[in-house]
C-alpha atoms as a PDB file:
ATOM      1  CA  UNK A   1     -69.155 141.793 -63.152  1.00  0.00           C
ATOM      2  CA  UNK A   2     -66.904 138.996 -62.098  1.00  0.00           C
ATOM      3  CA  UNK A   3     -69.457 137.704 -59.732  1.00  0.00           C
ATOM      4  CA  UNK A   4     -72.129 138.051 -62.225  1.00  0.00           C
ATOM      5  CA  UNK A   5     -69.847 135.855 -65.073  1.00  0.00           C
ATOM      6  CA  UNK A   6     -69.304 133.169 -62.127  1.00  0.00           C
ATOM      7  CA  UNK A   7     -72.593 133.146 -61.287  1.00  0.00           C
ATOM      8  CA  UNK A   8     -74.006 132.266 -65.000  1.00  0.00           C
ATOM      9  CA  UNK A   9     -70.968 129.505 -64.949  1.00  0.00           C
ATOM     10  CA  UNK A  10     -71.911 127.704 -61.806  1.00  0.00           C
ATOM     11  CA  UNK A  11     -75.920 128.365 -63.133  1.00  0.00           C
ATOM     12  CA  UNK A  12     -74.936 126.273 -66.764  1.00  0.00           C
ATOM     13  CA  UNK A  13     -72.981 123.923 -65.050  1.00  0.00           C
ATOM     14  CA  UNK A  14     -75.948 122.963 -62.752  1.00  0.00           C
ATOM     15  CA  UNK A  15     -77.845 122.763 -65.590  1.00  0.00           C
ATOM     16  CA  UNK A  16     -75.554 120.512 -68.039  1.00  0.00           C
ATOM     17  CA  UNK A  17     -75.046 118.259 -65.123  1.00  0.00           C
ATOM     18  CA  UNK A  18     -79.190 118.052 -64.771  1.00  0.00           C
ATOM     19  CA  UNK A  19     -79.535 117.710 -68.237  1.00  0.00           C
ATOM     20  CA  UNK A  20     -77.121 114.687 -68.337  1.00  0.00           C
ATOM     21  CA  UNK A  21     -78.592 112.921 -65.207  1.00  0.00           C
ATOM     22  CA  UNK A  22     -81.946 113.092 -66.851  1.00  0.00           C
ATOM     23  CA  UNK A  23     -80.661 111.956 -70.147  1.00  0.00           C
ATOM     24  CA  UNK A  24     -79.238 108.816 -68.053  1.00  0.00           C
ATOM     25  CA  UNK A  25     -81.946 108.202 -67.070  1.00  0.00           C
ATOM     26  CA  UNK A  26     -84.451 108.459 -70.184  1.00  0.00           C
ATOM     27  CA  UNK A  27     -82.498 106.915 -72.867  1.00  0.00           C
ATOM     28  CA  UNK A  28     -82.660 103.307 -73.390  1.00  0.00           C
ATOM     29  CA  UNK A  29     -79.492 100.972 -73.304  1.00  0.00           C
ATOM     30  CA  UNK A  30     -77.849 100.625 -76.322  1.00  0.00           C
ATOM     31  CA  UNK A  31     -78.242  98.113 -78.526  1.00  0.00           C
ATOM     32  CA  UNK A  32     -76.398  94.825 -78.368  1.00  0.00           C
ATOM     33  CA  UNK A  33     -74.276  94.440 -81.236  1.00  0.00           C
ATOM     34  CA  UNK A  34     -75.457  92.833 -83.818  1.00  0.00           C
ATOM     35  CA  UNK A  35     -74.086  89.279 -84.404  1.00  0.00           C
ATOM     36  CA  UNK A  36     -71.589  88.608 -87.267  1.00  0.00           C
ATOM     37  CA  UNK A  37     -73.611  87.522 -90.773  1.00  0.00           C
ATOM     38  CA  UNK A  38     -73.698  83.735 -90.610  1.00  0.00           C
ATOM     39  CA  UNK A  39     -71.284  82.344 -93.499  1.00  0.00           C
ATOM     40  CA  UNK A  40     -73.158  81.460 -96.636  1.00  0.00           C
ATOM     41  CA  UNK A  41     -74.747  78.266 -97.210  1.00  0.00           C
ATOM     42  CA  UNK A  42     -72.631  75.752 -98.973  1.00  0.00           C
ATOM     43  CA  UNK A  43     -73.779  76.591-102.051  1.00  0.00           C
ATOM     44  CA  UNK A  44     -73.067  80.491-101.600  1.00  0.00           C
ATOM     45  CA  UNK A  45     -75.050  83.479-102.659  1.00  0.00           C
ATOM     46  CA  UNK A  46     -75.438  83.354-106.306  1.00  0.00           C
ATOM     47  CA  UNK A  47     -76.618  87.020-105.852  1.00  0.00           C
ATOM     48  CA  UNK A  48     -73.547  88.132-103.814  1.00  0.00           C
ATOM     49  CA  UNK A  49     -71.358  86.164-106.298  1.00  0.00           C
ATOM     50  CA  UNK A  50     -73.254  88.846-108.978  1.00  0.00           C
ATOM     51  CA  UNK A  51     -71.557  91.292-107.387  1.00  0.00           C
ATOM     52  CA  UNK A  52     -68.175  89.801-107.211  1.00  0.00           C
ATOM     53  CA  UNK A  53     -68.840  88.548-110.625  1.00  0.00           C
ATOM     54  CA  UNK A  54     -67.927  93.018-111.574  1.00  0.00           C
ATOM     55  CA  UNK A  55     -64.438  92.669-111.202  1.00  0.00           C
ATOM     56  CA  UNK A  56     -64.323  90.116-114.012  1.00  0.00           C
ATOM     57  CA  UNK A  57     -66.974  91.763-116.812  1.00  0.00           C
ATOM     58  CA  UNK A  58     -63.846  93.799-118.050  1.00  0.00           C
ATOM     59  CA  UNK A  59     -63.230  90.749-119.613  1.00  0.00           C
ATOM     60  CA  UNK A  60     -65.307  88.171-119.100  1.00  0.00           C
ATOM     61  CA  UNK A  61     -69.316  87.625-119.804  1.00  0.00           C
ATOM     62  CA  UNK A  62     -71.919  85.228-119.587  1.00  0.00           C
ATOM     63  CA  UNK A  63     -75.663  85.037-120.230  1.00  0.00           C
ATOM     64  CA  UNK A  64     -77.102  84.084-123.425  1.00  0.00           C
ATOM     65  CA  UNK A  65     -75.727  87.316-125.035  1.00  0.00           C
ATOM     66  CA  UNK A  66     -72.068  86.441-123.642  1.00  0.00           C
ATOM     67  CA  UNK A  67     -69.254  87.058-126.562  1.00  0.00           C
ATOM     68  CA  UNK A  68     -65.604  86.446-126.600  1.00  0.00           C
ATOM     69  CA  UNK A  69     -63.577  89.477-125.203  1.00  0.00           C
ATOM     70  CA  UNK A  70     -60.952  90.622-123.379  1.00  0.00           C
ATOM     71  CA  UNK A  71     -61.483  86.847-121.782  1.00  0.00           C
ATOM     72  CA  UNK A  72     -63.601  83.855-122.823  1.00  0.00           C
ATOM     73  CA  UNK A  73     -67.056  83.520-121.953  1.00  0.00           C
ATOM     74  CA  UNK A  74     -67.520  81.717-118.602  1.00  0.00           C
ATOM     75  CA  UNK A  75     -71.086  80.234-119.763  1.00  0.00           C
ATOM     76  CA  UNK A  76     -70.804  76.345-118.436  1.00  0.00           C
ATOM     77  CA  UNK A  77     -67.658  76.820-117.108  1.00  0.00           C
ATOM     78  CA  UNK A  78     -67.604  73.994-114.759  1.00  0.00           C
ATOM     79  CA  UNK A  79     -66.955  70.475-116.413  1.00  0.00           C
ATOM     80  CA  UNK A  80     -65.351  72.476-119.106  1.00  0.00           C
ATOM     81  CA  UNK A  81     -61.770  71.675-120.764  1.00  0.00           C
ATOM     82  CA  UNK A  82     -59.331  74.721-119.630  1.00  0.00           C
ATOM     83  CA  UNK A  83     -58.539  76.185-123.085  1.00  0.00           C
ATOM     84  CA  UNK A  84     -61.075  74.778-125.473  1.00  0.00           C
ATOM     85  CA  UNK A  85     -64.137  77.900-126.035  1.00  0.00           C
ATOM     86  CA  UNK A  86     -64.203  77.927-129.975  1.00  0.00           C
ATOM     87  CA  UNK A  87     -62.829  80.647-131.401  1.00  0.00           C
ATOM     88  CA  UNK A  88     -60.855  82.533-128.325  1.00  0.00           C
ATOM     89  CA  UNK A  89     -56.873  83.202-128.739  1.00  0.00           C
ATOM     90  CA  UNK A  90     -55.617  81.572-125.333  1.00  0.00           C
ATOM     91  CA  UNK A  91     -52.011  81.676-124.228  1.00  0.00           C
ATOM     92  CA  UNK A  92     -49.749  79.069-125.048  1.00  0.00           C
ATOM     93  CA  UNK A  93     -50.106  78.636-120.967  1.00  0.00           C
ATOM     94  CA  UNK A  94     -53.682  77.179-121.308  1.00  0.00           C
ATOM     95  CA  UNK A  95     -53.946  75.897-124.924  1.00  0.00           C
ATOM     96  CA  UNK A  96     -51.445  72.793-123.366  1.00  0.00           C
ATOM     97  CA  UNK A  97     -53.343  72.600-119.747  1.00  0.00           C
ATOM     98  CA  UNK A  98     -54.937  68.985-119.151  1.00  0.00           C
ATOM     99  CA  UNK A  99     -57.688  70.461-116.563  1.00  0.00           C
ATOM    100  CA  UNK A 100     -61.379  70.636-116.849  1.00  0.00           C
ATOM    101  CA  UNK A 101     -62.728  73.264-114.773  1.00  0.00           C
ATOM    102  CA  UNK A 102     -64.655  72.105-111.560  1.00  0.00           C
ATOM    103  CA  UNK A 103     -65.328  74.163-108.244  1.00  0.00           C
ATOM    104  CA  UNK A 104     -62.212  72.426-106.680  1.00  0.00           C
ATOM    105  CA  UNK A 105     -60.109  73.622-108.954  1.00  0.00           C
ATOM    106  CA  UNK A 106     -61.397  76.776-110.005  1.00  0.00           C
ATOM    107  CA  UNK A 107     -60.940  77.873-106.042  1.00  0.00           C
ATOM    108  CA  UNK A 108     -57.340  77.390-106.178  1.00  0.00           C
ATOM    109  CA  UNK A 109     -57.018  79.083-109.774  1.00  0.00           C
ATOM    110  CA  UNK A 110     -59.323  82.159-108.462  1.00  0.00           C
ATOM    111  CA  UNK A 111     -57.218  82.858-105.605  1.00  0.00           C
ATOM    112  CA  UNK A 112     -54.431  83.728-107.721  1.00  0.00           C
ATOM    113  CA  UNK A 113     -54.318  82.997-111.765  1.00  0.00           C
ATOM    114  CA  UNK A 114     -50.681  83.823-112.394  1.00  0.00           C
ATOM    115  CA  UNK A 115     -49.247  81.481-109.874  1.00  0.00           C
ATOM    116  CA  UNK A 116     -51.633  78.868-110.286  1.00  0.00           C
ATOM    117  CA  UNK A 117     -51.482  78.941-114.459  1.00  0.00           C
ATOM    118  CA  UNK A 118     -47.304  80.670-115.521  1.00  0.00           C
ATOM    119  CA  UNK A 119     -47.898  82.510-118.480  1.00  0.00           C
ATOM    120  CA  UNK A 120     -51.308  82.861-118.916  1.00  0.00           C
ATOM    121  CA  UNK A 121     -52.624  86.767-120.219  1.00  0.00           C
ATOM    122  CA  UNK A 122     -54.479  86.888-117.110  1.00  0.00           C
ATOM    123  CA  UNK A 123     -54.166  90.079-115.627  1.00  0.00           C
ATOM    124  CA  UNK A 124     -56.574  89.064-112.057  1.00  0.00           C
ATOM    125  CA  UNK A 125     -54.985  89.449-109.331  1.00  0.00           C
ATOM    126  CA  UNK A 126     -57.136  87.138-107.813  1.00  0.00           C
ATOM    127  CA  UNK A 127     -59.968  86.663-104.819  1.00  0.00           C
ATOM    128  CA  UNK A 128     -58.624  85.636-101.333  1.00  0.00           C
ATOM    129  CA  UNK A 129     -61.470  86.252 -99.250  1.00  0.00           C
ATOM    130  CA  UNK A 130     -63.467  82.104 -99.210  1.00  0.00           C
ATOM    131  CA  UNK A 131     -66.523  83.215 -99.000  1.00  0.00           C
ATOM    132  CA  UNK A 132     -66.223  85.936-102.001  1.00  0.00           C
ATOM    133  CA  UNK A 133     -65.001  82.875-103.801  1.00  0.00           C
ATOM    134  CA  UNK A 134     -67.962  80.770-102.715  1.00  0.00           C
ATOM    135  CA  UNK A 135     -70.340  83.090-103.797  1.00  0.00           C
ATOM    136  CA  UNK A 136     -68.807  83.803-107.427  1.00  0.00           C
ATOM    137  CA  UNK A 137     -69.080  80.003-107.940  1.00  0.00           C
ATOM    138  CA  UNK A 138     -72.504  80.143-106.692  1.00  0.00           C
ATOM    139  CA  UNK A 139     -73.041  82.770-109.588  1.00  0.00           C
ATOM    140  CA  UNK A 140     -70.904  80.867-112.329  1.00  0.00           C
ATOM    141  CA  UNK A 141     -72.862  78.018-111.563  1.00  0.00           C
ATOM    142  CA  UNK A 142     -76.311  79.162-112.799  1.00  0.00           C
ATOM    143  CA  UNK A 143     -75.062  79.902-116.494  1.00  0.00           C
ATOM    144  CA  UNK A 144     -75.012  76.280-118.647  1.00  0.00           C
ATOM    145  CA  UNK A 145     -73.091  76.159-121.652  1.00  0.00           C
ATOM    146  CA  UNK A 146     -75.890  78.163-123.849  1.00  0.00           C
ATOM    147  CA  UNK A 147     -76.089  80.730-120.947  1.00  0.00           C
ATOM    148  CA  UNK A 148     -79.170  80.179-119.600  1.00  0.00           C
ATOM    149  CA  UNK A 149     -79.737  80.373-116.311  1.00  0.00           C
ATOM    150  CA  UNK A 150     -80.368  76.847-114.472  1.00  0.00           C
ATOM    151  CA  UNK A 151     -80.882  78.335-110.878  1.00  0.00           C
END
């Protein structure tokens, strides 16, 4: 019996050791890995930035529906006064802010609102990754100040 059991051990042995050299021997080389994703162009991914844009629809809109909310609307945001859409409550923190919105300074608010602006209601944590940031600019930027999409 004992000679019998070694016999079917050395027998599937054999065989997993043909089975592998065969294998080696059929099956292609793997595939090089694939190269990192190229960095967005300057102008970012308006539909990435979509995506990004999810975190802020808790409070924030735009589009030609877009209503005041948690947040203001962020139709035409850029080459906007900080503080001045009609008819939303804003903190004491922005009502006195001398800043009209442009990328520049948007990137440096985004990255984290509390720091950038004491006092504001602004709950964001904020975006650190550059190229997330890129890309919700990209998106911000389509929306003019009726909410129509220029882009």
């Amino acid at each position: 019996m004992a000679f019998i059991r070694r016999t079917i051990i050395a027998t599937a042995s054999a065989l997993a050791l043909s089975a592998t050299a065969v294998l080696a021997q059929t099956t292609p080389p793997a595939a090089p890995a694939a190269p990192a994703a190229a960095a967005p162009a300057e102008g970012g991914d308006a539909a990435a930035g979509e995506r990004i844009f999810a975190q802020c629809r808790a409070c924030h809109q735009v589009g030609p529906t877009a209503r005041v909310g948690v947040g203001p609307p962020l139709n035409g945001i850029f080459g906007r006064k900080a503080g001045s859409f009609p008819n939303f409550n804003y903190s004491p923190a922005y009502r006195t802010l001398d800043k009209t919105w442009d990328e520049a300074n948007f990137r440096v608010y985004i990255r984290n609102p509390r720091e950038v602006t004491p006092g504001t209601r602004m709950v964001f944590n904020g975006l650190r990754d550059e190229t997330q940031i890129t890309n919700l600019i990209a998106y911000l930027k389509q929306f003019n100040a009726e909410g129509q999409r220029t882009q």
